[in-house]
C-alpha atoms as a PDB file:
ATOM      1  CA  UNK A   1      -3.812  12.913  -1.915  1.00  0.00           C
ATOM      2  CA  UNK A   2      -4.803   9.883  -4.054  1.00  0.00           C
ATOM      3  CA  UNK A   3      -2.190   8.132  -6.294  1.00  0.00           C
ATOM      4  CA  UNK A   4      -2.796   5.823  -8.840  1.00  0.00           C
ATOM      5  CA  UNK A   5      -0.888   3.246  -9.834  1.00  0.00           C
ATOM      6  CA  UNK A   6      -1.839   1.532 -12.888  1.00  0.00           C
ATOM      7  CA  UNK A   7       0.458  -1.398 -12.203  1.00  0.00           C
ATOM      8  CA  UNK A   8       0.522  -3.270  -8.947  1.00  0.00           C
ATOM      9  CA  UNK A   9       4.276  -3.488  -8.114  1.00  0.00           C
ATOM     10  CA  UNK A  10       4.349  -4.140  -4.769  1.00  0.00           C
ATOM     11  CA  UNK A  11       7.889  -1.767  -3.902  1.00  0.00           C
ATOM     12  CA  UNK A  12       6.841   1.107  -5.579  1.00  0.00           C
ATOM     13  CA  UNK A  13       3.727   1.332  -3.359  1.00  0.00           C
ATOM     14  CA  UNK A  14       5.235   0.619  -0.618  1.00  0.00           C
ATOM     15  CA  UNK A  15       8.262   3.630  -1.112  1.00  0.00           C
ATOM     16  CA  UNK A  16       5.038   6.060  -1.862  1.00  0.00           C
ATOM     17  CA  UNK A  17       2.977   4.824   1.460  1.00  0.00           C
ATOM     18  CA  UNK A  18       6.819   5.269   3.441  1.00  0.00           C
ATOM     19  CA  UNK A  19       7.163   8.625   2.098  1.00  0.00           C
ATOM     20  CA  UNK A  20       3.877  10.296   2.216  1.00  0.00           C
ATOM     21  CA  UNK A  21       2.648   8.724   5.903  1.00  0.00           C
ATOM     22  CA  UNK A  22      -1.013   9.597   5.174  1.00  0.00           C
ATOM     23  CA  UNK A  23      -4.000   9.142   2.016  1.00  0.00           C
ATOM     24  CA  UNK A  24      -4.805   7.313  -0.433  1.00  0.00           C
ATOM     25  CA  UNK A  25      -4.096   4.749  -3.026  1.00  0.00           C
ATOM     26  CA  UNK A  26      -5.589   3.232  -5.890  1.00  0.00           C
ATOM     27  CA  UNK A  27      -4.326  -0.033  -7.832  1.00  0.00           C
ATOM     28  CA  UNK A  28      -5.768  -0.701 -10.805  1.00  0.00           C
ATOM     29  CA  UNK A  29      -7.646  -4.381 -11.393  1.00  0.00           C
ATOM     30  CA  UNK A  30      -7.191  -4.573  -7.064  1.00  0.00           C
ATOM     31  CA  UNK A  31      -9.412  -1.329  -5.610  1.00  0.00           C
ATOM     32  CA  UNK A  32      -8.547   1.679  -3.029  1.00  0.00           C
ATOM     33  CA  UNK A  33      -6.843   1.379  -0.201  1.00  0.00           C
ATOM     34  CA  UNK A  34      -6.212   4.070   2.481  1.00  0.00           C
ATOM     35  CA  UNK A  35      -3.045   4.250   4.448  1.00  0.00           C
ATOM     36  CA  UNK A  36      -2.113   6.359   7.663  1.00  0.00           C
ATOM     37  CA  UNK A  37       1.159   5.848  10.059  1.00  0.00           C
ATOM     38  CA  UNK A  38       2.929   4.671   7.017  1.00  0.00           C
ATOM     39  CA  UNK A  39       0.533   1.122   6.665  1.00  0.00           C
ATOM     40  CA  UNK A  40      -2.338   0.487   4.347  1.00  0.00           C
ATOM     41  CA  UNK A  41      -5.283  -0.216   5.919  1.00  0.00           C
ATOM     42  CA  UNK A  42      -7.779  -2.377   5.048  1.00  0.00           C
ATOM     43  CA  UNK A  43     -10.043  -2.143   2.640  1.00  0.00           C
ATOM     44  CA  UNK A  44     -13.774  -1.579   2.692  1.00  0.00           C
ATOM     45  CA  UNK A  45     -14.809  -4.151   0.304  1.00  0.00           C
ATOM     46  CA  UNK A  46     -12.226  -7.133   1.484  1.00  0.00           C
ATOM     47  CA  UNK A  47     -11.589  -9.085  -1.251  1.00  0.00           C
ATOM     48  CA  UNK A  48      -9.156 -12.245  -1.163  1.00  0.00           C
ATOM     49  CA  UNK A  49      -6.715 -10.356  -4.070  1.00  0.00           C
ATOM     50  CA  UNK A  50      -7.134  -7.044  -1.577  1.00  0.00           C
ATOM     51  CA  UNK A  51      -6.447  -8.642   1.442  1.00  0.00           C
ATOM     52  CA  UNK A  52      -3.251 -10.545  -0.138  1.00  0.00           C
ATOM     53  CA  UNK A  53      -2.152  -6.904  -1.649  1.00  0.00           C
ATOM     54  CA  UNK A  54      -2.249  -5.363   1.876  1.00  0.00           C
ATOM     55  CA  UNK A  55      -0.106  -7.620   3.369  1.00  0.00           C
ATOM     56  CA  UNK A  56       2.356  -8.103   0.703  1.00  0.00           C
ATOM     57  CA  UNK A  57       2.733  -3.934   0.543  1.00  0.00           C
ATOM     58  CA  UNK A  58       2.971  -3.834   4.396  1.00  0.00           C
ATOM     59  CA  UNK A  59       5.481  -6.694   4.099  1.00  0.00           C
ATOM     60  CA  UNK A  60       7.631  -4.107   2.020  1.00  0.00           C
ATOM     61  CA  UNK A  61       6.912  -1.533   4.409  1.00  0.00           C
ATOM     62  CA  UNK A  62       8.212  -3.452   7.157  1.00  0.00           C
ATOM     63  CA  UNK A  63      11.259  -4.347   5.191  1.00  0.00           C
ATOM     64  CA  UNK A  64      12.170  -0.633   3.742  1.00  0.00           C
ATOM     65  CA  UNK A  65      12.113   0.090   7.439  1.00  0.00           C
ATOM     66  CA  UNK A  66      14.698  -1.878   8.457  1.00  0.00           C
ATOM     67  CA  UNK A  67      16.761  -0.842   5.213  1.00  0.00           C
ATOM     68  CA  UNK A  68      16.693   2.535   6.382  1.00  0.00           C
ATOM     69  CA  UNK A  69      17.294   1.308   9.908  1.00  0.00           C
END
């Protein structure tokens, strides 16, 4: 399943990668991203802006998981 989000809010991607555990995402102006075990992964063309996206949206993960304890 890809998703595309045309705006990169860093919550709402993390509540989709939480809820769906494993596929894909798009952001637009970042790239794709693929996620499985409820993380994104890196990508395949690592870019600074990627690279700063993936941890920011696994930060959220992280956090939404102790939310929901």
């Amino acid at each position: 399943m890809l998703r595309v989000f045309k705006q990169y809010r860093p919550n709402q991607v993390a509540r989709h990668v939480k809820s769906y555990f494993r596929g894909r995402v798009f952001i637009t102006g970042v790239g794709a991203f693929e996620f499985d075990c409820g993380r994104l992964l890196p990508p395949k063309r690592q870019s600074r802006k990627a690279l700063n996206v993936l941890s920011e949206v696994n930060r959220e993960i992280q956090h939404l998981a102790l939310e929901w304890g």
